[in-house]
N, C-alpha and C. Protein backbone atom coordinates (compact mmCIF):
# COMPACT_ATOMS: atom_id res chain seq x y z
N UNK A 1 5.08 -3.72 12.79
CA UNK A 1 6.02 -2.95 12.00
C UNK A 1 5.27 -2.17 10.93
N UNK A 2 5.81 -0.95 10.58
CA UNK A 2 5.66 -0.02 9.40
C UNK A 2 6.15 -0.56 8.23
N UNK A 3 5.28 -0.49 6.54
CA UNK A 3 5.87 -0.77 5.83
C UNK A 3 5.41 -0.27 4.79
N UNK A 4 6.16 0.37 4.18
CA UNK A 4 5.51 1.60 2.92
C UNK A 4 6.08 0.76 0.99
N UNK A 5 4.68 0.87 0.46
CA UNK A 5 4.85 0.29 -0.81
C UNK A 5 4.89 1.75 -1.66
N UNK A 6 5.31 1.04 -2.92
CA UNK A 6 5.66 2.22 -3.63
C UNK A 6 5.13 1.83 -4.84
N UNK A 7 4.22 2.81 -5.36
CA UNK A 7 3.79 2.04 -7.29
C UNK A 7 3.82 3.51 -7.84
N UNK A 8 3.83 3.11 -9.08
CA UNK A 8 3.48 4.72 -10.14
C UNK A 8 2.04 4.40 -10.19
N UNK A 9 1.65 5.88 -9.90
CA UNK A 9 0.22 6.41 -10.07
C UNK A 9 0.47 7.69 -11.16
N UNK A 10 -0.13 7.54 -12.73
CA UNK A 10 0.32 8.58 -13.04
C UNK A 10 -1.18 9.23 -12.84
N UNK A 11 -0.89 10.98 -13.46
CA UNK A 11 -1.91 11.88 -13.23
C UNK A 11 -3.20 11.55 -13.35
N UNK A 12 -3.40 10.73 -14.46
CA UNK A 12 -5.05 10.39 -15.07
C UNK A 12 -5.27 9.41 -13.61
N UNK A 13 -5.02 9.04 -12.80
CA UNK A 13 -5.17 7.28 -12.21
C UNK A 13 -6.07 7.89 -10.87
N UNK A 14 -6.98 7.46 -10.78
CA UNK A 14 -8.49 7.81 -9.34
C UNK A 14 -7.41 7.42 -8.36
N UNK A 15 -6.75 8.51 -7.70
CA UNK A 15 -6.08 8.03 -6.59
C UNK A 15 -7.08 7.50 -5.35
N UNK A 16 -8.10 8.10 -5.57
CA UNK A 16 -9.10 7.78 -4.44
C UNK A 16 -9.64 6.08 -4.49
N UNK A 17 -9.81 5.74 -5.69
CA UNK A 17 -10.34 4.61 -6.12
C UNK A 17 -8.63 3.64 -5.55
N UNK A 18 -7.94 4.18 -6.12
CA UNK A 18 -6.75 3.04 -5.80
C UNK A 18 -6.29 2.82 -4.27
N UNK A 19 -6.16 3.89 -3.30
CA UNK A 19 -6.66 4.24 -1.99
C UNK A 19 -7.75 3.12 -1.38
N UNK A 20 -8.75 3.05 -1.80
CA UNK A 20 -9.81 2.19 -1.23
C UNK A 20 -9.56 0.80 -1.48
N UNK A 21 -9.01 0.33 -3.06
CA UNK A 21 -9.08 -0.57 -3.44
C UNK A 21 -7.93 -1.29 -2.11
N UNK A 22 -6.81 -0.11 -1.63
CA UNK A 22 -5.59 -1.03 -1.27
C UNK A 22 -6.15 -1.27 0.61
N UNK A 23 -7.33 -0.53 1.06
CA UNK A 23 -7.85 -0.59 2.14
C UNK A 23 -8.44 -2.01 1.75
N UNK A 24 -9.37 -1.75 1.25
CA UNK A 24 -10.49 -3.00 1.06
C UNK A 24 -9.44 -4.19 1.05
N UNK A 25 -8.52 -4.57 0.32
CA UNK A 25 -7.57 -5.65 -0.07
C UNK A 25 -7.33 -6.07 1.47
N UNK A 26 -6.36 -4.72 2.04
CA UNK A 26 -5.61 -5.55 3.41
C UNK A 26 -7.01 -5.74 4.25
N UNK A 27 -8.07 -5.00 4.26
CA UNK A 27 -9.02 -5.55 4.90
C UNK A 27 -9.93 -7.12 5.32
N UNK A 28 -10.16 -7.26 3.78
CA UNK A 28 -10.14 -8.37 3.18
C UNK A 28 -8.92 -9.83 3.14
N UNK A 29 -7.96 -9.56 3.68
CA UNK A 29 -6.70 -10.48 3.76
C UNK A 29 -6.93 -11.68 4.57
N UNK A 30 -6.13 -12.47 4.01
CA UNK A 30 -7.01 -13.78 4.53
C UNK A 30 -6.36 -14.12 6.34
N UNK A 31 -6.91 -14.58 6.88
CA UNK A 31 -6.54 -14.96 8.34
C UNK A 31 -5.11 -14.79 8.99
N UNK A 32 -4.56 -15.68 8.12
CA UNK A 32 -3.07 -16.20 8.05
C UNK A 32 -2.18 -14.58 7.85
N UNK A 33 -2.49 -13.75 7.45
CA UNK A 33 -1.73 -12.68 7.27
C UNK A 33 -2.01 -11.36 7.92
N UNK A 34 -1.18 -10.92 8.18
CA UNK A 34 -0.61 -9.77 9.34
C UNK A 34 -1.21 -8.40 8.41
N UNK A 35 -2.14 -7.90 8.20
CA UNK A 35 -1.61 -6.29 7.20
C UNK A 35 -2.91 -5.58 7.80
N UNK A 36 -2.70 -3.90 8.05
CA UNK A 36 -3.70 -3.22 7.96
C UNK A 36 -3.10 -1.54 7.15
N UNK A 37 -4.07 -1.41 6.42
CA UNK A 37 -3.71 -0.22 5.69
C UNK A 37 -3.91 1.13 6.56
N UNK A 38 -2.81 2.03 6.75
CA UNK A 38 -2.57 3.42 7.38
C UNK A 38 -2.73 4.58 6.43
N UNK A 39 -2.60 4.65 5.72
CA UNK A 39 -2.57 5.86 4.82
C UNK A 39 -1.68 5.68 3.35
N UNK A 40 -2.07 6.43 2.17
CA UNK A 40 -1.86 6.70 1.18
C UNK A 40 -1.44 8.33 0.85
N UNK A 41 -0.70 8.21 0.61
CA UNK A 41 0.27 9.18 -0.31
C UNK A 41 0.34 9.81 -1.85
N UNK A 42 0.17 10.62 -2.35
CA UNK A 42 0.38 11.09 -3.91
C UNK A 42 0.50 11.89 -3.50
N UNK A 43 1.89 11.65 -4.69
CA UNK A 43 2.81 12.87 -5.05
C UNK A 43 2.99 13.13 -6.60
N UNK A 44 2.06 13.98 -6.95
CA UNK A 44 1.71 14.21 -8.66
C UNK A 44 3.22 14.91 -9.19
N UNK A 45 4.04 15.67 -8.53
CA UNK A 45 4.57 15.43 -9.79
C UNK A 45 5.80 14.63 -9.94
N UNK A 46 5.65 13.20 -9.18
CA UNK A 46 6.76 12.22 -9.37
C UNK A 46 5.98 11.20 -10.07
N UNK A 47 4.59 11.47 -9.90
CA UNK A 47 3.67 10.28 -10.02
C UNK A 47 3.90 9.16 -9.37
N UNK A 48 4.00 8.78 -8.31
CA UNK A 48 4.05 8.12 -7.13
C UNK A 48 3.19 7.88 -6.12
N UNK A 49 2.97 6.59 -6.24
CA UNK A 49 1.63 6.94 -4.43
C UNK A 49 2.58 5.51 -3.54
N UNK A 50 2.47 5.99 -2.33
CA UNK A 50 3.08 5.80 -1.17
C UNK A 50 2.09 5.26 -0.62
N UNK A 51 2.08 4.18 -0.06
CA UNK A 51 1.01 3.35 0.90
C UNK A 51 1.61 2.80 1.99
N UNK A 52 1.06 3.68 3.32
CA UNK A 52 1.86 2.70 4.67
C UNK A 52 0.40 1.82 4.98
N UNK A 53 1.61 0.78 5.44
CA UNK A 53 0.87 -0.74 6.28
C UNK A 53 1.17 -0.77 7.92
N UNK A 54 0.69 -1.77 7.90
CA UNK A 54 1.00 -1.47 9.22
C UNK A 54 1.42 -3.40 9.19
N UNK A 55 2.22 -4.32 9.38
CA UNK A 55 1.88 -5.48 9.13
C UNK A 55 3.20 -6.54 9.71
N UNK A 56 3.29 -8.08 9.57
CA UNK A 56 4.06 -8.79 10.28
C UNK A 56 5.10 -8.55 8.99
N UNK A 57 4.74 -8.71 7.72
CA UNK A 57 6.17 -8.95 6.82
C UNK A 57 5.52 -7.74 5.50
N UNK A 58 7.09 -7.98 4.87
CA UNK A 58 7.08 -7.22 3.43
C UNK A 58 5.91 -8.38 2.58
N UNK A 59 6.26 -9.85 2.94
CA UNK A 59 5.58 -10.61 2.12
C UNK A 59 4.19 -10.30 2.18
N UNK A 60 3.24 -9.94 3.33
CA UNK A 60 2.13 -10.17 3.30
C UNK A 60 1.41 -8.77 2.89
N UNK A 61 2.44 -7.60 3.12
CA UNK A 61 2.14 -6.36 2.14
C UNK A 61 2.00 -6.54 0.52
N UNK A 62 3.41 -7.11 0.08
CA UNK A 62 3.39 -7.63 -1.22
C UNK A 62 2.10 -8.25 -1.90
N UNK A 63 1.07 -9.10 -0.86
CA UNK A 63 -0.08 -9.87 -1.31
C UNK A 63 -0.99 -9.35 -1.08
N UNK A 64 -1.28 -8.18 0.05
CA UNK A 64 -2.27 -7.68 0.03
C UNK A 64 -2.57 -6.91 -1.23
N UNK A 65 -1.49 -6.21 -1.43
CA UNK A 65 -1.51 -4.99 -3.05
C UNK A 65 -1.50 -5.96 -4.21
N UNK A 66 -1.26 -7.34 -4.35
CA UNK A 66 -2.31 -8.31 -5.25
C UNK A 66 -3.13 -8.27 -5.03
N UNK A 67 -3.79 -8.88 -4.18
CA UNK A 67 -5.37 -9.09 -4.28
C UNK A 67 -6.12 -7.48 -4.30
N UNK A 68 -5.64 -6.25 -4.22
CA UNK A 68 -5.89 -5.41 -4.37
C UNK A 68 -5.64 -4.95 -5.87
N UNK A 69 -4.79 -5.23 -6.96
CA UNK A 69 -4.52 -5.01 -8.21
C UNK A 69 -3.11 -4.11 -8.13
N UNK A 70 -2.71 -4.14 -7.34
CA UNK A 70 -2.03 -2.93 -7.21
C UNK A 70 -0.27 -3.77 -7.30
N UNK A 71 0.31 -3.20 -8.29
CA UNK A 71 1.82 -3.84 -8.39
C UNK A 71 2.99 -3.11 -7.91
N UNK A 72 3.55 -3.15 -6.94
CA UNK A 72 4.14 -2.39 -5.91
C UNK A 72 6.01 -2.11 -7.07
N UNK A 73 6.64 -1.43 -6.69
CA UNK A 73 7.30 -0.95 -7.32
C UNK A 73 8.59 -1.40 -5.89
N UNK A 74 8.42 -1.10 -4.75
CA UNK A 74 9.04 -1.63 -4.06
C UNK A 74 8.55 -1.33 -2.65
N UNK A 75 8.86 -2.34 -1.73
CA UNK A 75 8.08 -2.69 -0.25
C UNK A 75 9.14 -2.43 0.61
N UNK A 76 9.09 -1.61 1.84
CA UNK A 76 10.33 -1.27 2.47
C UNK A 76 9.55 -1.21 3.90
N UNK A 77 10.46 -1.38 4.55
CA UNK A 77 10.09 -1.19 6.51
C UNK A 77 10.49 0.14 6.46
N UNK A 78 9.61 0.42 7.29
CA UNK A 78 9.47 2.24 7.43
C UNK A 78 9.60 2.03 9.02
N UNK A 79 10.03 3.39 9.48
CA UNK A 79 9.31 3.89 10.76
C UNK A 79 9.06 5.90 10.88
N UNK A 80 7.97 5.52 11.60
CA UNK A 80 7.36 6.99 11.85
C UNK A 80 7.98 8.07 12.98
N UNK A 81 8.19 8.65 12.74
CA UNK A 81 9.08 9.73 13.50
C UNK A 81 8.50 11.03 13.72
N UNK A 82 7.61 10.76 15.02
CA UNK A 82 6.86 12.21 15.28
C UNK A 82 7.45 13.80 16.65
């Protein structure tokens, strides 16, 4: 399943740095949990960055963007529509 987190990134914030940090995290995730990071999103002037997962639950998105630093604003099942 698709699952897109949502945090405020305002203007000053290394979107690139926060980007990697939330790769490295689900990368890094421990055994037991389902997550791989798809892409990141900013949108400067809502100040918003958008992060899809790719993963078994909202819960194990929720923990990856801990151990990443990252405090999600809200975790939702997405799907992609091409």
């Amino acid at each position: 399943m698709l699952y897109l987190a949502e945090l405020y990134a305002p203007r000053g914030e290394d979107i690139a740095d926060l980007a990697q940090r939330a790769r490295a995290a689900a990368d890094a995730a421990s055994p037991g949990m389902s997550v791989a990071f798809v892409q990141a999103i900013f949108v400067p002037l809502d100040e918003c960055c958008f992060i899809l997962y790719r993963s078994a639950s909202a819960a194990d998105v929720t923990a990856a963007g801990a151990l990443a630093g990252l405090d999600f604003d809200r975790v939702a099942e997405a799907r992609a529509l091409l």
